[in-house]
Protein backbone atom coordinates (compact mmCIF):
# COMPACT_ATOMS: atom_id res chain seq x y z
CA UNK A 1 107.79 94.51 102.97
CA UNK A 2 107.06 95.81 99.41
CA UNK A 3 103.94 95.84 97.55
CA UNK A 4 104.01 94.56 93.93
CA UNK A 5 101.74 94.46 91.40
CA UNK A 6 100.96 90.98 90.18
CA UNK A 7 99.27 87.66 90.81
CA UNK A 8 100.48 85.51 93.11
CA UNK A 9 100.18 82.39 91.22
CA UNK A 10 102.06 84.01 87.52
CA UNK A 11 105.18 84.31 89.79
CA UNK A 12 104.54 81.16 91.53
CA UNK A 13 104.32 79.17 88.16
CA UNK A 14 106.09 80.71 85.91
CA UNK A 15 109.08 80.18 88.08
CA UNK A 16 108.24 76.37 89.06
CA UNK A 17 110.75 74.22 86.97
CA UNK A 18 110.94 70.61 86.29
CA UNK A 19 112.90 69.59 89.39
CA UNK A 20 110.94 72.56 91.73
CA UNK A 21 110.50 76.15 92.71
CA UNK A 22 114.33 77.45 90.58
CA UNK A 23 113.67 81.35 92.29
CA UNK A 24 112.40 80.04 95.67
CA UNK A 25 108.95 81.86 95.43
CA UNK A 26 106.75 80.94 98.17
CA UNK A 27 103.13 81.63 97.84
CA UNK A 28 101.97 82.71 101.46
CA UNK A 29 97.99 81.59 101.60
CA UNK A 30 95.44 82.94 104.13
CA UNK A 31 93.63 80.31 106.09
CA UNK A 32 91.50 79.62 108.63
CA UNK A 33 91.53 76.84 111.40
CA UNK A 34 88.68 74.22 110.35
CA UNK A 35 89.74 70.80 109.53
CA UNK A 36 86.66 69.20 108.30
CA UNK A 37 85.75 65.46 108.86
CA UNK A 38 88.08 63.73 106.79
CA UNK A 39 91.30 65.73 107.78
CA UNK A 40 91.17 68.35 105.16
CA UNK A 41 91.88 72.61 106.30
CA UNK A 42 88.91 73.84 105.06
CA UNK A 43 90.27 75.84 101.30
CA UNK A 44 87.00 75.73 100.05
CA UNK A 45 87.02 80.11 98.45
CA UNK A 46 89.76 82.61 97.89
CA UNK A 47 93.48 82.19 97.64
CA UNK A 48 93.06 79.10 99.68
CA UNK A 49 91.16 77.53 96.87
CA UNK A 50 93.57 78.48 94.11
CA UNK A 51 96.02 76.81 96.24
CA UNK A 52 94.11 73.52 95.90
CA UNK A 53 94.05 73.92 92.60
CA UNK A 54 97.81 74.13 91.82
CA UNK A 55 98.48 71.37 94.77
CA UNK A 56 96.00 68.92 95.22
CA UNK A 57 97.37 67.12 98.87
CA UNK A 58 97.62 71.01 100.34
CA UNK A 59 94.22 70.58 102.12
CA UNK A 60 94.87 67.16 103.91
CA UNK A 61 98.69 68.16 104.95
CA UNK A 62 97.44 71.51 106.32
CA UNK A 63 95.01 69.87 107.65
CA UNK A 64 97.16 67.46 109.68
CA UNK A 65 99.98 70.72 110.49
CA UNK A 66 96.65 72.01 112.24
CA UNK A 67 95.33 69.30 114.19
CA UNK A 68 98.68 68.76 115.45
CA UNK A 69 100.23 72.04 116.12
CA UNK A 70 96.47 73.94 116.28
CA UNK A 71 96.32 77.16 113.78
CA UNK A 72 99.19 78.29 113.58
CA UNK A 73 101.60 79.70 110.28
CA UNK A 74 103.62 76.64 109.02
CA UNK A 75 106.10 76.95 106.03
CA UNK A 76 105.96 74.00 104.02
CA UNK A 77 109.64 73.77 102.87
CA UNK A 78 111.12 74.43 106.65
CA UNK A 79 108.98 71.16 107.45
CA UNK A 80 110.45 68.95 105.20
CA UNK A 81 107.69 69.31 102.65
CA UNK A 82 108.45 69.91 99.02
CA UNK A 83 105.57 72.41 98.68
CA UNK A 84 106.30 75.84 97.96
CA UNK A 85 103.75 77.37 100.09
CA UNK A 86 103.03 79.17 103.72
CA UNK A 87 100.19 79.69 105.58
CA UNK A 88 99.24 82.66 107.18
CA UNK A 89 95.94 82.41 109.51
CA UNK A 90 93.22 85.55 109.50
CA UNK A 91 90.93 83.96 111.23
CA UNK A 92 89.90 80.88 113.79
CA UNK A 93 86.85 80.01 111.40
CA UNK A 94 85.99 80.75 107.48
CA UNK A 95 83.10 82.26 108.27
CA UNK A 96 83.77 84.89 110.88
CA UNK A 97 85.94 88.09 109.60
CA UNK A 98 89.26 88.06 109.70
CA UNK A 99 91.30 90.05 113.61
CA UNK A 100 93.91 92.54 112.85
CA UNK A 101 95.50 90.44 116.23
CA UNK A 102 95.22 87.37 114.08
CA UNK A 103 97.01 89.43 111.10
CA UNK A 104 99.88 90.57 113.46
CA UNK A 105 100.27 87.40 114.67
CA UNK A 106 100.54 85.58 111.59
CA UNK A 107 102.89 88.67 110.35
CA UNK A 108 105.14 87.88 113.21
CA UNK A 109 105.60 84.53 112.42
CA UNK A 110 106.10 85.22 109.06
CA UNK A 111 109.26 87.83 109.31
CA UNK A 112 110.64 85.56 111.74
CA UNK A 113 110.78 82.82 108.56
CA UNK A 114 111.50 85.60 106.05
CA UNK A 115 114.65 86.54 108.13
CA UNK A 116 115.93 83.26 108.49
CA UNK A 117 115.29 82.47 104.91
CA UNK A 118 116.12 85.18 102.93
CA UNK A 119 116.67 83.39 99.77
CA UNK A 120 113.27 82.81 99.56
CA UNK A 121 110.66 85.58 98.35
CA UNK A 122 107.17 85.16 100.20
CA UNK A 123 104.10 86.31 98.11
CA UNK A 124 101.43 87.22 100.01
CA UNK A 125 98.35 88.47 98.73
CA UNK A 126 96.78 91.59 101.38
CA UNK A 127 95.66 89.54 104.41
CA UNK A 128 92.29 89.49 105.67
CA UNK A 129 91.27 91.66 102.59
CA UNK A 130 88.20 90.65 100.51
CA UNK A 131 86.95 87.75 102.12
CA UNK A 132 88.32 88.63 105.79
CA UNK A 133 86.33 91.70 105.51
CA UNK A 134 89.06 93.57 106.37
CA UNK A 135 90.27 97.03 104.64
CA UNK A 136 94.06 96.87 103.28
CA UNK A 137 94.03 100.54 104.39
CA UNK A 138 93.45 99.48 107.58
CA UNK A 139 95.83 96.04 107.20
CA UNK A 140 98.79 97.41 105.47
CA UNK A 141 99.82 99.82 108.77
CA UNK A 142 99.78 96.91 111.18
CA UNK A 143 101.96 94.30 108.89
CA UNK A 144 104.38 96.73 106.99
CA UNK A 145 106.65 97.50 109.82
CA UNK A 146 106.71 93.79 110.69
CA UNK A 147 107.58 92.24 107.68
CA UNK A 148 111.03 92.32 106.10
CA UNK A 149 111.43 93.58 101.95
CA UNK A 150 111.83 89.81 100.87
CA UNK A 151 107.73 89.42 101.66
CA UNK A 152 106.10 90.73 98.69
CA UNK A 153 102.38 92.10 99.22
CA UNK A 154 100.50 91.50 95.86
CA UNK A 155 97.86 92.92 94.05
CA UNK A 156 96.72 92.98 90.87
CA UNK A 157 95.68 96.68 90.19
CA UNK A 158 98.13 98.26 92.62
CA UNK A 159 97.51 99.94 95.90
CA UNK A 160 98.73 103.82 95.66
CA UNK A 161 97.64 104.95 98.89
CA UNK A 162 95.82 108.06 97.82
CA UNK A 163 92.90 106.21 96.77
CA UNK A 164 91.31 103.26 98.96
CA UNK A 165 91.53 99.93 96.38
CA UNK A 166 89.49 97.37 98.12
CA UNK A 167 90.66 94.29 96.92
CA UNK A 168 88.78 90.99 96.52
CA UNK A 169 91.56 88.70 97.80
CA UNK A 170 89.83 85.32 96.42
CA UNK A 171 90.49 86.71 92.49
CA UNK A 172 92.87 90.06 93.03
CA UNK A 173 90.15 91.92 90.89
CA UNK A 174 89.70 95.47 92.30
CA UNK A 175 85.89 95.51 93.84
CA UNK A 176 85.62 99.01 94.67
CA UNK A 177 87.38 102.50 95.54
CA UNK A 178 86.81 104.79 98.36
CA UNK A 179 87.83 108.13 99.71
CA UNK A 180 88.32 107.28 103.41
C-alpha cells in the first residue's frame, strides 16, 4: 500500500481517454449494503455519491452485484463491466459506523484483486474515515499490511503520521487535527 496525496477522481479522469481508462486507474468506492426499492446500492453521500456522478448506471449495477452475491467487494472490470471502479464495503447499512472487521475484510478481498491485477492501480480513498466514523489512525494499521503497493490510499492534505488528520472521506477536505 502507499499513501498519496491527491483526489481520487483528478487521477481517475484525467487518465480516462476516448476509448477508456489508458493507465488502468481504478477508483475503489466505499459502500454499504442497502439496495433501495427500485434496485439501486444506496450512493446517496461521500465517495459513493461522486461515483454517481461520474457514472450514472453505478447505483443500479451495484445494486444488482449485491442482491445477487449479498455485500460483498466486486471489481467492475473482472466482471465483464467496462466501469473502472471497485467497491469496498465499511459497513452493512449507511447509517451505522463503519467495523474495522468489515475494513479487513474488504482489504482482503481487495489485495487478492490487486495481486492478480497488477497492471491496474486501485485508488482508494481512507476507508471508513469521515462518514464511517472511523479514525485513519486507527484504519491505516489494520489495512497497510494487507494491501499490496499498487493500492494507492488517497488524501488530499496528506497523512504524516505525527499529527492525527481526520479526513472527511465524502470531499477529502481535512476536518480536524488531533494529538492522540
Amino acid at each position: 500500500m502507499k499513501e498519496r496525496i491527491g483526489n481520487i477522481w483528478d487521477y481517475w479522469q484525467h487518465e480516462l481517454g476516448e476509448y477508456g481508462n489508458k493507465r488502468n486507474y481504478i477508483a475503489v468506492i466505499p459502500t454499504n449494503g442497502v439496495v433501495k426499492e427500485n434496485g439501486e446500492l444506496m450512493m446517496g453521500a461521500g465517495v459513493a455519491r461522486q461515483a454517481v456522478t461520474m457514472v450514472r448506471r453505478i447505483p443500479l449495477v451495484l445494486g444488482d452485484f449485491v442482491t445477487q452475491y449479498g455485500n460483498k467487494s466486486f471489481c467492475l472490470p473482472l466482471m465483464n463491466e467496462r466501469i473502472p471502479m471497485a467497491t469496498f464495503p465499511t459497513k452493512e447499512h449507511w447509517r451505522s459506523p463503519s467495523t474495522l472487521e468489515r475494513i479487513e475484510e474488504s482489504a482482503t478481498q481487495l489485495a487478492r484483486w490487486a495481486k492478480m491485477n497488477s497492471s491496474y492501480i486501485y485508488l482508494l480513498p481512507p476507508p471508513g474515515c469521515g462518514l464511517g466514523k472511523l479514525l485513519y489512525k486507527d484504519v491505516q494499521p489494520i489495512i497497510a499490511p494487507i494491501l499490496p503497493d499498487n493500492v494507492w490510499v488517497m488524501t488530499r492534505d496528506g497523512w504524516t503520521g505525527a499529527l492525527t488528520r481526520i479526513i472527511n472521506c465524502s470531499n477529502g477536505e481535512m476536518v480536524g487535527i488531533s494529538n492522540e
